[in-house]
Protein backbone atom coordinates (compact mmCIF):
# COMPACT_ATOMS: atom_id res chain seq x y z
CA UNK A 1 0.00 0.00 0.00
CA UNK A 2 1.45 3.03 -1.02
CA UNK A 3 2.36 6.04 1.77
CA UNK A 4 1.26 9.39 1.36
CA UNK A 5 0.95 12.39 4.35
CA UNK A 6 -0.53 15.99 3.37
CA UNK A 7 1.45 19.24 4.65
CA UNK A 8 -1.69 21.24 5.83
CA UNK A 9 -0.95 24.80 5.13
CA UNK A 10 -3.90 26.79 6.93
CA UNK A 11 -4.66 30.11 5.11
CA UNK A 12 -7.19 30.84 7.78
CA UNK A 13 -10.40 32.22 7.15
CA UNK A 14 -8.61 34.27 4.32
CA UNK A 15 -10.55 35.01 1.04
CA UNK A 16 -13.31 34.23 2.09
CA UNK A 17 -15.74 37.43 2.98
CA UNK A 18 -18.85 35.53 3.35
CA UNK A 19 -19.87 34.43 7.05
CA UNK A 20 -21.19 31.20 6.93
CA UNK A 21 -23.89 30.48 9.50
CA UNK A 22 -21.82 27.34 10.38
CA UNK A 23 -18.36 28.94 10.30
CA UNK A 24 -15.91 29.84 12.92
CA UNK A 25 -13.00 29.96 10.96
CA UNK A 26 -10.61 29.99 14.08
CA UNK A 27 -11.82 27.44 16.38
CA UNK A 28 -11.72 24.82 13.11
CA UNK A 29 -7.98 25.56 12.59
CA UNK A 30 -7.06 26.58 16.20
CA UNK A 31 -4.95 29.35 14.23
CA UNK A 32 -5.75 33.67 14.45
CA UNK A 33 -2.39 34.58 11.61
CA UNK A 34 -2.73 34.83 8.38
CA UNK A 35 -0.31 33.19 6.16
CA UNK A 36 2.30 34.41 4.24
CA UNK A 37 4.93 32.97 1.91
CA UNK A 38 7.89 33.31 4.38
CA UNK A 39 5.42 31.09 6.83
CA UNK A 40 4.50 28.64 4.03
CA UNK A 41 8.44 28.06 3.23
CA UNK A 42 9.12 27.46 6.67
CA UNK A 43 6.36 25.04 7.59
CA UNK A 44 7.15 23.51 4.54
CA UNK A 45 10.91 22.88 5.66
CA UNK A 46 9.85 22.06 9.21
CA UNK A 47 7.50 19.50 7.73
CA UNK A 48 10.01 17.82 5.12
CA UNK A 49 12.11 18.06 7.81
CA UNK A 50 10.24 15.49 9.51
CA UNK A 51 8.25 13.36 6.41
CA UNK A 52 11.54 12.95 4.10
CA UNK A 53 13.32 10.58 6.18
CA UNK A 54 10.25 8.60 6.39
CA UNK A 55 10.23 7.37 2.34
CA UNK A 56 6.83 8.54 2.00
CA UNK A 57 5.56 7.56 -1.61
CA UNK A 58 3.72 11.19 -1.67
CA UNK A 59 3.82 14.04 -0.10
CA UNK A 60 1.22 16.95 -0.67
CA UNK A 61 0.86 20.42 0.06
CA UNK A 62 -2.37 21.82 1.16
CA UNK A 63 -3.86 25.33 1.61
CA UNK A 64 -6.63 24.37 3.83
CA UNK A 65 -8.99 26.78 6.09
CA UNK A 66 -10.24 29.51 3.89
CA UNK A 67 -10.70 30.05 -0.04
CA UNK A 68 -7.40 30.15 -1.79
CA UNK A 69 -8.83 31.21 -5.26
CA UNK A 70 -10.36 34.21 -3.36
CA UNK A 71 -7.08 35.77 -2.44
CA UNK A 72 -5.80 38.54 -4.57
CA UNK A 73 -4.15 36.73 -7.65
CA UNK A 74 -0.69 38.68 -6.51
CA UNK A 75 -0.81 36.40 -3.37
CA UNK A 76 -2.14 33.50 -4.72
CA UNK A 77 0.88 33.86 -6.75
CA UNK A 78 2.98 34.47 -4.18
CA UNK A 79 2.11 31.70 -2.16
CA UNK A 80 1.85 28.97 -5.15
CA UNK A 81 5.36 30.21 -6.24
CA UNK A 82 7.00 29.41 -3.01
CA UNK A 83 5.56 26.07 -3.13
CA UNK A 84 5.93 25.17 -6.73
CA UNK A 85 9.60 24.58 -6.35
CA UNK A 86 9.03 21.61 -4.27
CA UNK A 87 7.36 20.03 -6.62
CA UNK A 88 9.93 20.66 -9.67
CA UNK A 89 12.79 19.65 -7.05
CA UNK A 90 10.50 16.39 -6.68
CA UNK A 91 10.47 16.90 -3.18
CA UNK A 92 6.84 17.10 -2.67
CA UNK A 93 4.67 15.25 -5.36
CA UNK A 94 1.10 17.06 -5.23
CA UNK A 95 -0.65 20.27 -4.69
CA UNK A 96 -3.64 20.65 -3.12
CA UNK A 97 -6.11 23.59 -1.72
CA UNK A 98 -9.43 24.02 -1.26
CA UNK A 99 -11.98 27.24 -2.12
CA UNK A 100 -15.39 28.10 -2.91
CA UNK A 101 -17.58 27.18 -5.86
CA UNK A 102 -18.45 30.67 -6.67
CA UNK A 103 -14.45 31.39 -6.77
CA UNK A 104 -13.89 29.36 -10.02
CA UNK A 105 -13.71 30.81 -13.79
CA UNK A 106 -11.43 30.22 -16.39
CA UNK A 107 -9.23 32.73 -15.34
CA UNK A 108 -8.32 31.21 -12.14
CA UNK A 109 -8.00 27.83 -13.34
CA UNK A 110 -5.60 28.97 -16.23
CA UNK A 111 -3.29 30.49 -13.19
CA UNK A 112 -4.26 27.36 -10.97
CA UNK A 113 -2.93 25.25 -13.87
CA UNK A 114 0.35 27.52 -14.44
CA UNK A 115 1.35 26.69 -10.79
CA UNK A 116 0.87 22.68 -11.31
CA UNK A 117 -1.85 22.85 -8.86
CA UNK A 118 -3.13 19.22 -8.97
CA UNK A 119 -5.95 18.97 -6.71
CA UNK A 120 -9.10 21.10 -6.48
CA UNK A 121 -11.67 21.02 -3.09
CA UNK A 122 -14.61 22.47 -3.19
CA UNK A 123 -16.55 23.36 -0.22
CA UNK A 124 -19.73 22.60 -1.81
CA UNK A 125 -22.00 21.82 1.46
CA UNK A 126 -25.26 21.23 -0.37
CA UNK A 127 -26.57 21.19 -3.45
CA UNK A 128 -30.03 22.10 -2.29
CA UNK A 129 -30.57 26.41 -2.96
CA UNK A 130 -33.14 26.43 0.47
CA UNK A 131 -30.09 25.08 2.23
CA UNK A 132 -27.25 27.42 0.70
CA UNK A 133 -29.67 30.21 1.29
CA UNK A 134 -30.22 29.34 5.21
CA UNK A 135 -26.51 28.79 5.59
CA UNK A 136 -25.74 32.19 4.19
CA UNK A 137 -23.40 30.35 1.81
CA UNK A 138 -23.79 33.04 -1.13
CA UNK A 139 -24.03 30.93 -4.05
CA UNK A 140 -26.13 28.64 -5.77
CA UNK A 141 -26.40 25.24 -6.54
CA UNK A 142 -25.73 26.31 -10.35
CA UNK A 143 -22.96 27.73 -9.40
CA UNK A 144 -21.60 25.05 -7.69
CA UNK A 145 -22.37 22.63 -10.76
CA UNK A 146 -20.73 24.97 -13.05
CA UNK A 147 -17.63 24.71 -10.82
CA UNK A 148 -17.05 21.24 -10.88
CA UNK A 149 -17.46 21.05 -14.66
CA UNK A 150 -14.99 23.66 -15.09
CA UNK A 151 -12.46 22.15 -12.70
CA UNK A 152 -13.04 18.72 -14.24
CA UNK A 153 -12.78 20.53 -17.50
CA UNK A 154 -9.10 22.01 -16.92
CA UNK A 155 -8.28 18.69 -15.92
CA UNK A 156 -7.80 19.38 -11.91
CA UNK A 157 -8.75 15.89 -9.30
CA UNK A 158 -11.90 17.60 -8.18
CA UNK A 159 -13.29 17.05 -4.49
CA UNK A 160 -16.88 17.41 -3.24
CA UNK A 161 -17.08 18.39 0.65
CA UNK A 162 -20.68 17.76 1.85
CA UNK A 163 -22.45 18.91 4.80
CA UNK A 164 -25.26 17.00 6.55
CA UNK A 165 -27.66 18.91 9.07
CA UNK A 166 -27.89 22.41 8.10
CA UNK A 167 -30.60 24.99 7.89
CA UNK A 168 -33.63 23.46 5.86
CA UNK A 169 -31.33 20.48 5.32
CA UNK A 170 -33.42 16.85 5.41
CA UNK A 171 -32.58 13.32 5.05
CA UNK A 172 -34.08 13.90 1.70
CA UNK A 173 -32.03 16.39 0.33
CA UNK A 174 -29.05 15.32 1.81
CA UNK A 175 -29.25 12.27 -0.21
CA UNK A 176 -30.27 14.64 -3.42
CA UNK A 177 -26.79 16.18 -2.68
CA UNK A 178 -25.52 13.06 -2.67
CA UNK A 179 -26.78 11.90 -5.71
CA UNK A 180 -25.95 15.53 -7.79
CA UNK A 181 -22.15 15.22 -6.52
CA UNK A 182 -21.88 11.51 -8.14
CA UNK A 183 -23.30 13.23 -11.53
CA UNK A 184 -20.16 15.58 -10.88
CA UNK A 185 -18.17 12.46 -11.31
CA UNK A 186 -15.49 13.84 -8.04
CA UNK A 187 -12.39 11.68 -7.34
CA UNK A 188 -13.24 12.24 -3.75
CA UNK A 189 -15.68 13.23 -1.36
CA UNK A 190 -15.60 14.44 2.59
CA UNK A 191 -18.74 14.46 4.38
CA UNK A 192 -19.40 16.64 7.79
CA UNK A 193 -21.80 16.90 10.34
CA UNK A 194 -22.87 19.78 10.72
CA UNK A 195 -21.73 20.80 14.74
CA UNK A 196 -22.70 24.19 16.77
CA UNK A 197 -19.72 26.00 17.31
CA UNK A 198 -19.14 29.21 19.90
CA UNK A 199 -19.48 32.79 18.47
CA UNK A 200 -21.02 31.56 15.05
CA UNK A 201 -24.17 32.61 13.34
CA UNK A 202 -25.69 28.60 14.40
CA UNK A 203 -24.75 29.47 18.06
CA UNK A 204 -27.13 32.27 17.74
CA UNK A 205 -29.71 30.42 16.04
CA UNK A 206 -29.42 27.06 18.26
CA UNK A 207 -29.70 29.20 21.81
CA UNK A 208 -32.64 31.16 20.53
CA UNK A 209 -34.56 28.03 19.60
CA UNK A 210 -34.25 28.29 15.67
CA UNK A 211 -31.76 25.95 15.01
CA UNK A 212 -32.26 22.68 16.02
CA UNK A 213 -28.73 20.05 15.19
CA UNK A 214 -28.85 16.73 14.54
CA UNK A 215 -28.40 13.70 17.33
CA UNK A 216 -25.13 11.64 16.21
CA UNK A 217 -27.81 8.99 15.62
CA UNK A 218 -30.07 11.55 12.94
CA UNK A 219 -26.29 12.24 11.23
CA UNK A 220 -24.94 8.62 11.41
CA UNK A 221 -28.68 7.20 9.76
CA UNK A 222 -28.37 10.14 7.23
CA UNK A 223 -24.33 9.73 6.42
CA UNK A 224 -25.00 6.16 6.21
CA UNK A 225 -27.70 6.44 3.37
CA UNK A 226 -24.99 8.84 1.30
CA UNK A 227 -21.95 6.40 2.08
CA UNK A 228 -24.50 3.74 -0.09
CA UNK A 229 -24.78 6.56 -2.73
CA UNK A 230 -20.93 7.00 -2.99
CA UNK A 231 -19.83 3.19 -2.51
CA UNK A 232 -22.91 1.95 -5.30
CA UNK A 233 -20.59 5.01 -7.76
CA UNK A 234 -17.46 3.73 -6.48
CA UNK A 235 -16.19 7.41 -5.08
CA UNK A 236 -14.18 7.16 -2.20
CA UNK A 237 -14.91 9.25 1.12
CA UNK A 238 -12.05 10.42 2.26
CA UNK A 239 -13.02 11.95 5.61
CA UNK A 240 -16.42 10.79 7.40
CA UNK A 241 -16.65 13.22 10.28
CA UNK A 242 -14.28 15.71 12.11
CA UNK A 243 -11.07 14.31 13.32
CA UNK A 244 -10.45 13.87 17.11
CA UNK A 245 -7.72 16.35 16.92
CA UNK A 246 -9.97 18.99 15.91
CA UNK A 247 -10.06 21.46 19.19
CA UNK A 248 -13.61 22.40 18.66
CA UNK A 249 -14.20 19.31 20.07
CA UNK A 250 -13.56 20.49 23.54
CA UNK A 251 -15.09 23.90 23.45
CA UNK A 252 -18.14 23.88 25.91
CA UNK A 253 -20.79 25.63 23.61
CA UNK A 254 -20.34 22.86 21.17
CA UNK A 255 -23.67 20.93 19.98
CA UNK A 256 -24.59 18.66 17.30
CA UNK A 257 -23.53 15.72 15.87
CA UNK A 258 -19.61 15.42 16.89
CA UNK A 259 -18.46 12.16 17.56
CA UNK A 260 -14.63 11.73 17.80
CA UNK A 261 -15.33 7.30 16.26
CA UNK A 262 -18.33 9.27 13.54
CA UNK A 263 -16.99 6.93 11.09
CA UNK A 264 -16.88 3.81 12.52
CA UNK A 265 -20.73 4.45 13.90
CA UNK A 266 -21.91 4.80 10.43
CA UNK A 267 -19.69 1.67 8.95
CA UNK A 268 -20.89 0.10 12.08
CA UNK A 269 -24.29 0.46 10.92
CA UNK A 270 -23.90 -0.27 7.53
CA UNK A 271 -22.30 -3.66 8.26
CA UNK A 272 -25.32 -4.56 10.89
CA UNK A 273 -27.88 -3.36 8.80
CA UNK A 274 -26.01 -5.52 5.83
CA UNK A 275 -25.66 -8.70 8.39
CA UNK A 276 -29.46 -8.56 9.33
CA UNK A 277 -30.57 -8.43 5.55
CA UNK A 278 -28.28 -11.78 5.07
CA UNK A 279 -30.55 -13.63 8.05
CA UNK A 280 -33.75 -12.06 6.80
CA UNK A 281 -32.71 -13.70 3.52
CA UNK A 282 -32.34 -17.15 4.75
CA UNK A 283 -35.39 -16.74 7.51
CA UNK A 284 -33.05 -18.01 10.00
CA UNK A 285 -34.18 -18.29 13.78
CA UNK A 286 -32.26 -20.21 15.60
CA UNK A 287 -28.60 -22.35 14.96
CA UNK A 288 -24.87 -21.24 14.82
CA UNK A 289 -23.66 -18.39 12.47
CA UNK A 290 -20.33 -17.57 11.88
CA UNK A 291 -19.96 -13.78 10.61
CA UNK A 292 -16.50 -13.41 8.70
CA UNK A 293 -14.72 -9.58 7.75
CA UNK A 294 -11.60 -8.40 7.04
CA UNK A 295 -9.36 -7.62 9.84
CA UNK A 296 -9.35 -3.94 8.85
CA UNK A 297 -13.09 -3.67 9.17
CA UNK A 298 -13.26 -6.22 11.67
CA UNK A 299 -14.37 -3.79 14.46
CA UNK A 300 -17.35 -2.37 12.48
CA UNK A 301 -18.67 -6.06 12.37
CA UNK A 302 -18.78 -6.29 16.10
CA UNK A 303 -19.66 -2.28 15.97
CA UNK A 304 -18.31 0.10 18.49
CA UNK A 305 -17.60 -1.04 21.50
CA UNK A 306 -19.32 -4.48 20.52
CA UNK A 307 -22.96 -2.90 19.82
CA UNK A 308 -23.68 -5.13 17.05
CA UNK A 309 -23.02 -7.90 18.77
CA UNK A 310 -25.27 -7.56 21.58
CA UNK A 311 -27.84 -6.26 18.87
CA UNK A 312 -27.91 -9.30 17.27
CA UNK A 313 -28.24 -11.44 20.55
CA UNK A 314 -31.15 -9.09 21.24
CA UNK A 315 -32.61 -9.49 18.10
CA UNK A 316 -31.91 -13.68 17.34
CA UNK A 317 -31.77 -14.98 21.25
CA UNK A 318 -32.07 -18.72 20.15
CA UNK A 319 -29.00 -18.00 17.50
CA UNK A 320 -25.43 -18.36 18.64
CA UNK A 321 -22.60 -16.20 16.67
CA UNK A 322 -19.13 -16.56 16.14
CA UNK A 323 -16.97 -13.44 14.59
CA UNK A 324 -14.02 -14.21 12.42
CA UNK A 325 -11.47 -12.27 10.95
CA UNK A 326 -10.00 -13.46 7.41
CA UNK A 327 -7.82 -11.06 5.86
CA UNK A 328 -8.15 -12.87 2.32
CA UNK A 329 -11.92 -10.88 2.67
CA UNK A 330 -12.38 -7.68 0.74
CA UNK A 331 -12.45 -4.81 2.92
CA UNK A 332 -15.83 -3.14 3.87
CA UNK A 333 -17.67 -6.41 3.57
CA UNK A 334 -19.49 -8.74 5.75
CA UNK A 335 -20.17 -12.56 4.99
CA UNK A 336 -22.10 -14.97 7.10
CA UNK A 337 -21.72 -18.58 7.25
CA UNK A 338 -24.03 -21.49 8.21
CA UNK A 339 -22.06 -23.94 11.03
């Protein structure tokens, strides 16, 4: 399996005027400076510093945490050109940044393109206009389709990220966002609960009683519907949730769906829900059942912190079940055998 690590290179909060009902830019990246390129060159050589020795396959650079085709095209400039040399030298092998929908057009492609820019994320949230207009995104769904075209177009890897539980969002139309970003034919796709976080617009709107977030259960039965969407179109989902290390976890105004294991619920759930079709199939009551997975996925079988398990003594007392792990199983999927 080939080895890859990202340098994240957070441009926080910068070009990007709009303020997101969701958004608070600085407890996402636990960061208040703006970047410049002497910054970029020397996270950049503290990073290497640390990834070279390690024979990485790839290595990628990243402007994450605001919208990098917003800048001025002087910085964007600025900051691609102190990067771009560590790609020529071969010492990094990608670049990567993420931006807006409404901050695409030829023109910024065609300097995206000059700088050997190789990946393109789009913060794309929904693809429902009730939802975009709630969340004070400031664009469109149109927009957002005529985006992804365009950066497929020019040739780019394009990313969808997706956000479940906004304003006027539904289990509905989070599936219809679903479905529109697999037309968009992305090589990737991140998917986010949508969590409460201090001194945002939401905060507001959740403390006054119009703004209501989804339970981790609501997310993980919504997610789990779009993870179908994305497996059945073979697009891979590349983050399922925040990451633990994300500080907003901590901060004490936080609500909604934030779970630091989101992805392993939902897979959890999948594979049970999977599991329990196979027995429904064979209108099996009672005997011995083996259920076989791959050792990576081994622990969504049994669910976390063994929930499937005692869900399927609950649900099939007079059935005993073994759990095997085989890793000459394909990842991701669950078999059950009659003993």
């Amino acid at each position: 399996m080939k080895k890859q690590a990202i340098i994240p290179l957070f441009i926080t909060h910068m070009g990007c005027p709009h303020a997101c009902v969701f958004c608070n830019q600085n407890a996402i990246t636990a960061s208040d400076t703006q970047m410049d390129s002497l910054q970029v060159r020397e996270m950049m050589e503290s990073k290497l510093s640390n990834l070279e020795p390690l024979g990485l396959d790839t290595l990628e650079a990243a402007f994450y945490g605001g919208s990098f085709t917003g800048l001025s095209f002087a910085l964007q400039r600025e900051l691609l050109g102190v990067v771009l040399p560590y790609k020529l030298s071969g010492r990094i092998q990608k670049i990567r940044l993420s931006t807006r929908p409404d901050y695409i057009s030829t023109e910024v492609l065609e300097l995206l393109r000059s700088y050997q820019v190789d990946i393109i994320e789009l913060g794309v949230q929904s693809f429902d206009d009730l939802v975009l207009s709630l969340s004070n995104r400031g664009h469109t769904a149109e927009q957002t389709i005529n985006a992804c075209r365009l950066v497929k177009e020019y040739g780019f890897s394009l990313g969808i990220q997706l956000m479940i539980g906004l304003p006027g969002d539904s289990e509905e139309a989070a599936q219809k966002s679903a479905l529109k970003a697999v037309e968009m034919r992305p090589d990737f796709v991140r998917i986010y609960p949508t969590v409460v976080l201090k001194d945002s617009q939401l905060a507001d709107m959740f403390y006054h009683g119009r703004y209501i977030p989804l339970t981790t259960k609501e997310a993980v039965d919504v997610a789990k519907e779009m993870v179908r969407i994305f497996d059945q179109a073979n697009i891979p989902i590349i983050r399922l949730g925040l990451k633990s290390t994300d500080n907003i976890c901590t901060d004490s105004d936080l609500a909604g769906a934030y779970h630091p294991a989101f992805r392993q619920l939902v897979e959890g759930e999948l594979a049970f829900d999977d599991l329990v079709a196979q027995l429904r199939a064979i209108n099996l009551r009672e005997g011995l059942v083996q259920f076989s997975a791959h050792p990576k996925s081994f622990s969504n079988l049994v669910g976390q912190k063994g929930i499937n398990k005692r869900r399927f003594v609950e649900l099939y007392p007079k059935i005993r079940f073994v759990y095997k792990s085989d890793c000459t199983l394909p990842e991701r999927k669950y078999f059950l055998t009659l003993l």
